[in-house]
N, C-alpha and C. Protein backbone atom coordinates (compact mmCIF):
# COMPACT_ATOMS: atom_id res chain seq x y z
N UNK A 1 0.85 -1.17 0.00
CA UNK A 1 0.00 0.00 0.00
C UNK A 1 0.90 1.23 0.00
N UNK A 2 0.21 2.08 -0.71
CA UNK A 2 1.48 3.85 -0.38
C UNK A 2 0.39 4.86 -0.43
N UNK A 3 0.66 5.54 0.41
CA UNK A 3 0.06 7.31 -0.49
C UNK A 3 1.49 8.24 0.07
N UNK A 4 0.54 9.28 -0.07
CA UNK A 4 1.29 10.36 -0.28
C UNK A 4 2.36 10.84 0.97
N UNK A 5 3.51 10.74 0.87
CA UNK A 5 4.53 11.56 1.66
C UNK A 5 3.85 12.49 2.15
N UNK A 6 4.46 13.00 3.45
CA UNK A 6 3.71 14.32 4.29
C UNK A 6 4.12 15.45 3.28
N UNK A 7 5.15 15.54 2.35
CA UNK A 7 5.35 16.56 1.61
C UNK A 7 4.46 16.50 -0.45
N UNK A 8 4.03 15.71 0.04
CA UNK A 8 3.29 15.08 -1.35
C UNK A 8 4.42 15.28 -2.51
N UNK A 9 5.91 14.96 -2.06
CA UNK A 9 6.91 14.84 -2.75
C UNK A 9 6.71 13.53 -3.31
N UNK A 10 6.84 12.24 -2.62
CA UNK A 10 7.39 11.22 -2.92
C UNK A 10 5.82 10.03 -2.47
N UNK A 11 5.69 9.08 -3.06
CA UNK A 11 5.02 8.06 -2.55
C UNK A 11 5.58 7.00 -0.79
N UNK A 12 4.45 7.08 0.06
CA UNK A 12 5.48 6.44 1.22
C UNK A 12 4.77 4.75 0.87
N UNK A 13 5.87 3.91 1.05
CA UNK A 13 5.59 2.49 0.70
C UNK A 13 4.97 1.94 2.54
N UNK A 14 3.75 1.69 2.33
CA UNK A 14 3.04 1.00 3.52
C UNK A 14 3.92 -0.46 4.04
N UNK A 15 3.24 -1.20 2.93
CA UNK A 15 3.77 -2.63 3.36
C UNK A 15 4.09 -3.03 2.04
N UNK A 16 5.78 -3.06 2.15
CA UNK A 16 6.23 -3.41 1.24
C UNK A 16 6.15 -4.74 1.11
N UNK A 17 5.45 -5.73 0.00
CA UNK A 17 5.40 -7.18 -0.76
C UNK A 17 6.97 -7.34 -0.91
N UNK A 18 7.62 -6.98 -1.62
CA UNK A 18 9.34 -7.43 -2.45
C UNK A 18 9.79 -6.72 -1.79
N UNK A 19 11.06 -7.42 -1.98
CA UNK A 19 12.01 -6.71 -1.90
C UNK A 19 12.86 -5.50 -2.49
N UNK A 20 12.21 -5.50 -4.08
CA UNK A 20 12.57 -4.15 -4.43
C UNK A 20 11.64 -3.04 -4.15
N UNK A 21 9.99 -3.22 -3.44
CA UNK A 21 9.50 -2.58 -3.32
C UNK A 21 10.24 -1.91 -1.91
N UNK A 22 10.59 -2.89 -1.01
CA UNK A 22 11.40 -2.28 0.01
C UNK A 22 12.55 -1.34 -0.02
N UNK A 23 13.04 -1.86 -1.05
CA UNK A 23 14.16 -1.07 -1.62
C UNK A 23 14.19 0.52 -2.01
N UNK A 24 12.81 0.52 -2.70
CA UNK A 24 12.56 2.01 -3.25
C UNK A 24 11.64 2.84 -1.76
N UNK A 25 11.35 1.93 -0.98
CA UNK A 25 10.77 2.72 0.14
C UNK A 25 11.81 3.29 1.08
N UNK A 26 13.53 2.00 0.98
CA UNK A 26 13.96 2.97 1.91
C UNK A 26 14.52 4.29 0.88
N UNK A 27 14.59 4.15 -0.77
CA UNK A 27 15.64 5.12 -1.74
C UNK A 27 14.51 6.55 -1.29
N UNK A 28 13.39 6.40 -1.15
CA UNK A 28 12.26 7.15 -0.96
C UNK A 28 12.23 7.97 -0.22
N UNK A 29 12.50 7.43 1.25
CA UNK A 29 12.62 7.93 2.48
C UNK A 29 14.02 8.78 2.31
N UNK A 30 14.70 8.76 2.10
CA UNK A 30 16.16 9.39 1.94
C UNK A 30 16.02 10.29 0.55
N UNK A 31 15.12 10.09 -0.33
CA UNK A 31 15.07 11.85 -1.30
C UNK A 31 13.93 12.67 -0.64
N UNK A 32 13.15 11.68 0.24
CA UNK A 32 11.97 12.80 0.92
C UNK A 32 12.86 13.67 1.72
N UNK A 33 13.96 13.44 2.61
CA UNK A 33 14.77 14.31 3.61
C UNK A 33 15.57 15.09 2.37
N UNK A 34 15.96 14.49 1.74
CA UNK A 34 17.05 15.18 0.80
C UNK A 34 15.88 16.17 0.05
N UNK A 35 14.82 16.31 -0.01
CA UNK A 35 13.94 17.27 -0.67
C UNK A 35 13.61 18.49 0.49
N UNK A 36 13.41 18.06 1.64
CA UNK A 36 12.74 18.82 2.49
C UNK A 36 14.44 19.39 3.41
N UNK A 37 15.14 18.99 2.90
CA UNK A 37 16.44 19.84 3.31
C UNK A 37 16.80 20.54 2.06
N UNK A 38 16.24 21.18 1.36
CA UNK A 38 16.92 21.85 0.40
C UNK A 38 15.88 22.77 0.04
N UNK A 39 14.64 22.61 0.52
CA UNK A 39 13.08 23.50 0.62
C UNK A 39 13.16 24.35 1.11
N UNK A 40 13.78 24.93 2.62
CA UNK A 40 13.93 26.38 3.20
C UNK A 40 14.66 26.76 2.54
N UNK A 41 15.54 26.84 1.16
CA UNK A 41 16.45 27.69 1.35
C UNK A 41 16.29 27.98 -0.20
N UNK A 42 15.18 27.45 -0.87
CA UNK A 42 14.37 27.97 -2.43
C UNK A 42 14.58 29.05 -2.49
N UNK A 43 14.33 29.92 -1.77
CA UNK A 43 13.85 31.47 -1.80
C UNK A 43 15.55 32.37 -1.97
N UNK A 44 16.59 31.61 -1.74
CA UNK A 44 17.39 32.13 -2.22
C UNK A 44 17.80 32.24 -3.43
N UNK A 45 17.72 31.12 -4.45
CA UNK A 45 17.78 31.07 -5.25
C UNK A 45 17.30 31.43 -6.52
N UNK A 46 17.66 31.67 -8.08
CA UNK A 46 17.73 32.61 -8.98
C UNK A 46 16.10 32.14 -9.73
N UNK A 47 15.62 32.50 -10.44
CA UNK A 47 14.68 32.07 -11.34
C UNK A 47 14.86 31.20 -11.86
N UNK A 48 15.93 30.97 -12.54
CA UNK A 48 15.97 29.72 -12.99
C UNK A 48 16.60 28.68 -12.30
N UNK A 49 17.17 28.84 -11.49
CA UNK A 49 17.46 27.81 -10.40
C UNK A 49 16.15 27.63 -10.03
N UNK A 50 15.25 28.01 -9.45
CA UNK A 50 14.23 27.50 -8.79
C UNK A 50 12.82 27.00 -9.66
N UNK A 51 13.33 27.19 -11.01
CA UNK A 51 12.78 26.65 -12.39
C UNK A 51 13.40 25.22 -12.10
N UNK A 52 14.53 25.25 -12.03
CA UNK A 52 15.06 23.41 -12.25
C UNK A 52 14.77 22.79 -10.83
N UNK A 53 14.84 23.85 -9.96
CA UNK A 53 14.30 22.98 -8.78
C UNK A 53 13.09 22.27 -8.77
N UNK A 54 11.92 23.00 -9.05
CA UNK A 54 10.73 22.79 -9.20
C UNK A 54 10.52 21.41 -9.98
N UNK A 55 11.57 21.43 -11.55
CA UNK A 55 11.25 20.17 -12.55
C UNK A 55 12.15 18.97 -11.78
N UNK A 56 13.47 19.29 -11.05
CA UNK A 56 13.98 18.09 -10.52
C UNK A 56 13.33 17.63 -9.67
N UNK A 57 12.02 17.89 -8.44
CA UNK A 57 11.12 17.62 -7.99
C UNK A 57 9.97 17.08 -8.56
N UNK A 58 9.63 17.24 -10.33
CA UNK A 58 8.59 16.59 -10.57
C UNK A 58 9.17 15.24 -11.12
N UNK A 59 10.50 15.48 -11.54
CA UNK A 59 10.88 14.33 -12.26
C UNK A 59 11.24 12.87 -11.04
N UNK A 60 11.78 13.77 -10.08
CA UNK A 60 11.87 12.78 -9.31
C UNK A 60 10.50 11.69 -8.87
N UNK A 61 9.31 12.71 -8.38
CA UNK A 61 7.91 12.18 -8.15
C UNK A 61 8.03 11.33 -9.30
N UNK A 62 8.14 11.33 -10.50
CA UNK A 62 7.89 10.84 -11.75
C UNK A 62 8.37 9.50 -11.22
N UNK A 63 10.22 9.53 -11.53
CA UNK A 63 10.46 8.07 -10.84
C UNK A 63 9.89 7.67 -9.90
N UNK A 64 9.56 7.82 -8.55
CA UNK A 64 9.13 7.51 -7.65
C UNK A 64 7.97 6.81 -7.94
N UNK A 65 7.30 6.98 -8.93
CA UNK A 65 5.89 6.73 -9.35
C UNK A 65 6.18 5.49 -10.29
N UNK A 66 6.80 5.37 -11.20
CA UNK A 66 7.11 4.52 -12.37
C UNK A 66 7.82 3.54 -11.65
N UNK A 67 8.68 3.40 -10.77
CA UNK A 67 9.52 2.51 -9.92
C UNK A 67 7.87 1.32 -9.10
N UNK A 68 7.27 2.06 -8.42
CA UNK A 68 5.88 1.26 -8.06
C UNK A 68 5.09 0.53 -9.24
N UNK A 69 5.23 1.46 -10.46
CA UNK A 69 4.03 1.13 -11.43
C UNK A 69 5.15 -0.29 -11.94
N UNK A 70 6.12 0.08 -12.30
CA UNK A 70 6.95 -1.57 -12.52
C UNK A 70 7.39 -2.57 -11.62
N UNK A 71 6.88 -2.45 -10.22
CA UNK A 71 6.69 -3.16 -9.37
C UNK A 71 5.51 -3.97 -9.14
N UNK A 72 5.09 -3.67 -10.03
CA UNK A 72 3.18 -4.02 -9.91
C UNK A 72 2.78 -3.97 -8.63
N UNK A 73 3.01 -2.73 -8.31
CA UNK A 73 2.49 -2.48 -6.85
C UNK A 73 0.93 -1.64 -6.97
N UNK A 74 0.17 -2.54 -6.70
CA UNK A 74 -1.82 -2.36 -7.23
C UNK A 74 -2.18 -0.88 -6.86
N UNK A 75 -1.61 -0.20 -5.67
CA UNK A 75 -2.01 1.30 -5.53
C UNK A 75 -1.70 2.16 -6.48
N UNK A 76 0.14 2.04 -7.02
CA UNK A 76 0.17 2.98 -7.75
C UNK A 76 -0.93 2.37 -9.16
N UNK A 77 -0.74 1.19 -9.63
CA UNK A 77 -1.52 1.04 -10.93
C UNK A 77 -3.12 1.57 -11.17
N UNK A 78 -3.38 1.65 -9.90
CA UNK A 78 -5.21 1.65 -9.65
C UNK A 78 -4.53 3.59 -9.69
N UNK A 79 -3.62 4.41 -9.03
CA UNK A 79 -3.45 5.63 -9.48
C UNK A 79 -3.41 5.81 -11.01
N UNK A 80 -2.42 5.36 -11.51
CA UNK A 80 -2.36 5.64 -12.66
C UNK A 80 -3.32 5.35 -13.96
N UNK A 81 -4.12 4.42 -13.53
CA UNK A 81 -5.45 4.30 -14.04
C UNK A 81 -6.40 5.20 -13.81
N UNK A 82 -6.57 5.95 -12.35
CA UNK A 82 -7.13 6.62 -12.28
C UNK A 82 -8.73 6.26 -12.11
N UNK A 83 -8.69 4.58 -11.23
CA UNK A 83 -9.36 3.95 -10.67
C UNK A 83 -9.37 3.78 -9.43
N UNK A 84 -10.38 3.44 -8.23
CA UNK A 84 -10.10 2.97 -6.91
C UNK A 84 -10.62 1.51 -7.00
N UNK A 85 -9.97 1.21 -5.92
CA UNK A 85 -10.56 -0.50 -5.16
C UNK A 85 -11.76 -0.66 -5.24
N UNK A 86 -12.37 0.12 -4.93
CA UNK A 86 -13.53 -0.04 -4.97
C UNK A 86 -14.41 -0.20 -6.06
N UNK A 87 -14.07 0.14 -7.06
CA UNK A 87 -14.53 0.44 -8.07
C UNK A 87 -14.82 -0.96 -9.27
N UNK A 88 -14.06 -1.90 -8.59
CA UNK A 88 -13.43 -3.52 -9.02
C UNK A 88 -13.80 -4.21 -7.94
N UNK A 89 -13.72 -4.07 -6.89
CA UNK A 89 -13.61 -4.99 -5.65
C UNK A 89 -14.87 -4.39 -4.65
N UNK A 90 -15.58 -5.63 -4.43
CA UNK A 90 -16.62 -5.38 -3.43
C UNK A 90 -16.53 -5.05 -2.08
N UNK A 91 -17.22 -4.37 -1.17
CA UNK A 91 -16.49 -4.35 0.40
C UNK A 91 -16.95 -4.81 0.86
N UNK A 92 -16.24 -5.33 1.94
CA UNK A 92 -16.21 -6.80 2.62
C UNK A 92 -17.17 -6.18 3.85
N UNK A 93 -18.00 -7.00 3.94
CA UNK A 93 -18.99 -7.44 5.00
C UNK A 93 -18.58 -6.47 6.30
């Protein structure tokens, strides 16, 4: 299971199935700090520095996202479908 990082930077991995899903939960946890240590100090930086900041933040989400979706990890796929559980699966009693 994952949702969203407290910074809606990165996906947080619930219960990681594999081992590479484990893998990208701990690579995850370590660009979420490495994102949110480099966030106070945006405002110094030039326009276009904070242009590439902005895209090295989406690109990263990007991987972060595609790393689950080739994990066949069912949350992100049911995201990227742009489906819920529910929507397939009945609720249980």
């Amino acid at each position: 299971m994952s949702k969203a990082a407290p910074s809606n930077a990165l996906p947080t991995v619930i219960f990681p199935q594999k081992m590479s899903t484990a893998w990208c939960m701990v690579a995850f946890e370590e660009l979420e700090e490495a994102l949110q240590l480099i966030e106070p100090g945006v405002g110094e930086l030039n326009p276009k520095q904070r242009y590439l900041w902005e895209r090295y933040k989406a690109m990263t989400r990007q991987f972060a996202h595609d790393m689950l979706l080739a994990e066949g990890n069912s949350e992100e796929i049911d995201r990227r479908l742009g489906i819920q559980r529910s929507d397939y699966r009945p609720l249980a009693d």
